[in-house]
N, C-alpha and C. Protein backbone atom coordinates (compact mmCIF):
# COMPACT_ATOMS: atom_id res chain seq x y z
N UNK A 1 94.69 94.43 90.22
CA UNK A 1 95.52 95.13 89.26
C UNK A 1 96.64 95.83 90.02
N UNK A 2 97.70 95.14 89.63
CA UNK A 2 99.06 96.39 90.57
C UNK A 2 99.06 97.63 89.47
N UNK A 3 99.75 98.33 89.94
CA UNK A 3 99.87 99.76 89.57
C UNK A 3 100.99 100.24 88.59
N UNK A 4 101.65 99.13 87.88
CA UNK A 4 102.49 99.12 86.57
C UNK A 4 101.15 98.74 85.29
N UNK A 5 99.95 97.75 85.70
CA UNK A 5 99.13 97.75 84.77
C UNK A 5 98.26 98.94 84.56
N UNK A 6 97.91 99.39 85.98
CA UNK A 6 97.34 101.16 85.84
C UNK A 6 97.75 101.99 84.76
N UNK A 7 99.12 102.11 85.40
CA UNK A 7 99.34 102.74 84.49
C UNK A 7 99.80 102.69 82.80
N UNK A 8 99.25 101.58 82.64
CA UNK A 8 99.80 100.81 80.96
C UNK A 8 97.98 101.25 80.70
N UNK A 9 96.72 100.72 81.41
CA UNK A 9 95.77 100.96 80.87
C UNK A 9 95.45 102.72 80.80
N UNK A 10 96.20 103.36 81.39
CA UNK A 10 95.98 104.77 81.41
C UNK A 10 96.69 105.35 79.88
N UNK A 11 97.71 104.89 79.95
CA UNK A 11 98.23 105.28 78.86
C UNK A 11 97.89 104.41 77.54
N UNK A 12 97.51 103.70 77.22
CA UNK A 12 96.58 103.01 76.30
C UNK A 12 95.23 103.82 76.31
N UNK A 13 94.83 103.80 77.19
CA UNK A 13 93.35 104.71 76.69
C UNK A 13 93.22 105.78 77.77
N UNK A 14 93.62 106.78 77.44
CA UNK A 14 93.74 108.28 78.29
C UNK A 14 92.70 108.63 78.64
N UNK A 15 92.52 108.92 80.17
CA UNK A 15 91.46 109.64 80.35
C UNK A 15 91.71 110.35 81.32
N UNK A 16 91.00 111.20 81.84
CA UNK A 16 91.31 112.26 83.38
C UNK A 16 90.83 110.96 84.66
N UNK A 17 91.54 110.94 85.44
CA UNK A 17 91.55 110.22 86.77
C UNK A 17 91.59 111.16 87.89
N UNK A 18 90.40 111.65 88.74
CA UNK A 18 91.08 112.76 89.70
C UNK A 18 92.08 112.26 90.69
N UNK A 19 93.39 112.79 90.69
CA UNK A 19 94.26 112.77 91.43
C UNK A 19 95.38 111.31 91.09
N UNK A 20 95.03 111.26 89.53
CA UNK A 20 96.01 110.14 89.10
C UNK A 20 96.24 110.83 87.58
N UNK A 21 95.46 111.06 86.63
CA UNK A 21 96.01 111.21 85.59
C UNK A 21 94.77 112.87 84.66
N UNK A 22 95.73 113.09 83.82
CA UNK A 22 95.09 114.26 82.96
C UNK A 22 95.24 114.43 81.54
N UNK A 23 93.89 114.66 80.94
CA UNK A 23 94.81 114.31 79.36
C UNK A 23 94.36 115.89 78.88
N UNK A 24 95.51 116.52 78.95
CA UNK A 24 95.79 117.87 78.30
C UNK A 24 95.64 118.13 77.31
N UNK A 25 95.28 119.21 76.58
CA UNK A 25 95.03 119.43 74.86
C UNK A 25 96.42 120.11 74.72
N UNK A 26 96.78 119.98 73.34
CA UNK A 26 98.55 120.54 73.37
C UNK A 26 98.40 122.09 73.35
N UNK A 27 96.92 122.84 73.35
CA UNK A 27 96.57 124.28 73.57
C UNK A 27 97.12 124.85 74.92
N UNK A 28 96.84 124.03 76.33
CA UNK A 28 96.98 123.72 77.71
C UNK A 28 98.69 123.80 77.40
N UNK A 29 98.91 122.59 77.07
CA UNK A 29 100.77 122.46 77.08
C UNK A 29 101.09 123.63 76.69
N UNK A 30 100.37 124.03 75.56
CA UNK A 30 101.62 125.18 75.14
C UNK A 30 101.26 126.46 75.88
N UNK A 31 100.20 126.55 76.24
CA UNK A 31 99.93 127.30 77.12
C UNK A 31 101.09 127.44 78.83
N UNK A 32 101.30 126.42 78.81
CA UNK A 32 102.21 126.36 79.91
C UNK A 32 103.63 126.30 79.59
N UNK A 33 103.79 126.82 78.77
CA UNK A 33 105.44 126.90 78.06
C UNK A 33 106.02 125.45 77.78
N UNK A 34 105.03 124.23 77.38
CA UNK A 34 105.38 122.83 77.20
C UNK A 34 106.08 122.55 78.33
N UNK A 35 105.81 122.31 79.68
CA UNK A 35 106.32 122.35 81.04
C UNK A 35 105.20 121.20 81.14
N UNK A 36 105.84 120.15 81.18
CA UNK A 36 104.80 119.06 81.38
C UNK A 36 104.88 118.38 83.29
N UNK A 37 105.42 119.12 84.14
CA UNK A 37 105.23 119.10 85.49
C UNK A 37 104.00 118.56 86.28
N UNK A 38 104.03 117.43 86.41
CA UNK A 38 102.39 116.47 87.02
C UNK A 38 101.79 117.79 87.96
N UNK A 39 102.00 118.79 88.50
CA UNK A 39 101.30 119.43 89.08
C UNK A 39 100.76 120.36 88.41
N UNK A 40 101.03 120.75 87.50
CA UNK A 40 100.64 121.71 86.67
C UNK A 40 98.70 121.14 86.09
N UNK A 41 98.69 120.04 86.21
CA UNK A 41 97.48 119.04 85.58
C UNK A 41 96.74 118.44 86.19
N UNK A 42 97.43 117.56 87.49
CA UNK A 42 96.88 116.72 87.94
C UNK A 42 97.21 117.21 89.42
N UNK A 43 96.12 117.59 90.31
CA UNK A 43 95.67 118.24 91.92
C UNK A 43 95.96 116.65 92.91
N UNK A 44 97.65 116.58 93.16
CA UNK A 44 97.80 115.23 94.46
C UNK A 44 97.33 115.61 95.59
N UNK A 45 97.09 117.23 95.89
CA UNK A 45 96.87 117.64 97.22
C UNK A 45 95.70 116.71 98.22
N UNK A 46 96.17 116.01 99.40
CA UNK A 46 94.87 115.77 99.73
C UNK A 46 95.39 116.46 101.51
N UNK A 47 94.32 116.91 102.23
CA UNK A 47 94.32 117.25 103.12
C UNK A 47 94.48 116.38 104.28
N UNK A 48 95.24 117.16 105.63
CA UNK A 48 96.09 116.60 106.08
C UNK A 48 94.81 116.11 107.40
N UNK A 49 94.93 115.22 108.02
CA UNK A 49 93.32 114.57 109.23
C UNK A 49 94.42 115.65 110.24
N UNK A 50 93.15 116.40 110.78
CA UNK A 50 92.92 117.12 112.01
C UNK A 50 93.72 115.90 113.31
N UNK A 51 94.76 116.62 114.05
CA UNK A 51 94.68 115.92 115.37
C UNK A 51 94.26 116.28 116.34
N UNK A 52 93.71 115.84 117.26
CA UNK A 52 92.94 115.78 118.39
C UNK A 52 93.72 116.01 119.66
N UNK A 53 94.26 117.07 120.00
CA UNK A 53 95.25 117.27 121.13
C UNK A 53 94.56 116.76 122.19
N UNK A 54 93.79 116.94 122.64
CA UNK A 54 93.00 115.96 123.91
C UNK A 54 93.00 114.59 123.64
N UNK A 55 92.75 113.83 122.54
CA UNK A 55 93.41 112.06 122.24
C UNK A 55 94.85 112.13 122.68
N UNK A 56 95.69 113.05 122.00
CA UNK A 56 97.10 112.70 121.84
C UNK A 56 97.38 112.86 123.30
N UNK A 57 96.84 114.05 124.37
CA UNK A 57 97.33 114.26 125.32
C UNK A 57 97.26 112.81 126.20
N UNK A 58 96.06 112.25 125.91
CA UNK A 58 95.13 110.99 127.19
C UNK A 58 96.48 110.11 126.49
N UNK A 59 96.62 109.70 125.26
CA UNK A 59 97.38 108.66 124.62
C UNK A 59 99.01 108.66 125.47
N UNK A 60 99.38 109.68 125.37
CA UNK A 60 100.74 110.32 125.80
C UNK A 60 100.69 109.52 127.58
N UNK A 61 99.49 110.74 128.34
CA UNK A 61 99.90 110.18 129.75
C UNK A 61 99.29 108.56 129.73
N UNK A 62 98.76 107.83 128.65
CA UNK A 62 98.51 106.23 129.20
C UNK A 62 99.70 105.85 128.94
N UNK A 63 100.57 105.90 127.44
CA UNK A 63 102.32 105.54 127.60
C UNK A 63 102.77 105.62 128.99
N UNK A 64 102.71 107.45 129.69
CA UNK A 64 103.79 107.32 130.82
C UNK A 64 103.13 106.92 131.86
N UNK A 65 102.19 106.30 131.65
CA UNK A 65 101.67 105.63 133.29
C UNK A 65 101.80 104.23 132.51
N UNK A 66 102.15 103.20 131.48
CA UNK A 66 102.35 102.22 131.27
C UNK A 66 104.22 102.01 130.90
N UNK A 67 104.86 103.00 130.91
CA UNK A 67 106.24 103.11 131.31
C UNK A 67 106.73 102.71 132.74
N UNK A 68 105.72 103.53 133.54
CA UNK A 68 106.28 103.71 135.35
C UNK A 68 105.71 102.30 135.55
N UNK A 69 105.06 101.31 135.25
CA UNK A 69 104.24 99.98 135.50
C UNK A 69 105.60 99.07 135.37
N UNK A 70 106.39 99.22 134.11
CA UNK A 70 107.37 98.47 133.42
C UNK A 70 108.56 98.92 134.32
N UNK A 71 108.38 99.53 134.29
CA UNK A 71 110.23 100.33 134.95
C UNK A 71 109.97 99.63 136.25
N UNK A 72 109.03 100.00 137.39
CA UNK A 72 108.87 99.09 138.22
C UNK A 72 108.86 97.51 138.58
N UNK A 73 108.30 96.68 137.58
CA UNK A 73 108.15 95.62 137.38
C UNK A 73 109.87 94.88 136.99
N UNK A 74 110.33 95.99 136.15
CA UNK A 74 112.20 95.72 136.07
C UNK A 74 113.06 95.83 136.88
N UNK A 75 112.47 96.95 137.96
CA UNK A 75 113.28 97.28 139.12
C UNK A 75 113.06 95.90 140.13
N UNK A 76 112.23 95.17 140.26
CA UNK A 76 111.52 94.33 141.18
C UNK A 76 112.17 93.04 140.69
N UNK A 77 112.52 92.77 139.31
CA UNK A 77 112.98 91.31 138.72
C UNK A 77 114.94 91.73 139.15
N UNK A 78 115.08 92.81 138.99
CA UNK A 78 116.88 93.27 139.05
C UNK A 78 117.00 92.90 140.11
N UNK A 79 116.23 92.91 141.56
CA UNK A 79 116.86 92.99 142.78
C UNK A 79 116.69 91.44 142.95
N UNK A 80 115.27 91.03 142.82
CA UNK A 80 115.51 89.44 142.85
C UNK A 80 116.71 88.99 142.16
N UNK A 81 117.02 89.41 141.19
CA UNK A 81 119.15 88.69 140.39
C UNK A 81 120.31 89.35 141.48
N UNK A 82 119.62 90.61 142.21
CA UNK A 82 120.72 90.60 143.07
C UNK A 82 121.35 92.17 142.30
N UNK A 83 120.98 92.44 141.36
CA UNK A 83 121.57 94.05 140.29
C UNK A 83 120.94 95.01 140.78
């Protein structure tokens, strides 16, 4: 199902979806000054994954020790052309 039929079966037959859809009583709406704002109803918040500064750090120095491998290996093909 792509997500133009989602939302045709949502709106054909309403129901609460957490973090897709909300079916408000017009008590709620008017309660909210008829401000029909998707946040006001429906919670998109999802929390953000923890990073791991000790991964990122190891990740970081394997780049710059697989940089200095390359840069070398370019320096070594330049002089064989003679650059």
């Amino acid at each position: 199902m792509f997500l133009g039929e989602k939302i045709i079966e949502t709106y054909d037959k309403p129901e609460t979806i957490d973090k897709y859809s909300y079916v408000a009583t017009l008590d709620e709406i008017k309660e909210n000054d008829y401000n029909l704002n998707i946040p006001r109803y429906v919670d998109t918040f999802e929390e953000e994954k923890l990073v791991e500064m000790d991964v990122v750090k190891e990740e970081i120095s394997n780049i710059k020790q697989e940089l200095q491998e390359v840069e070398a290996l370019m320096e070594k093909y330049l002089k064989e052309l003679g650059l």
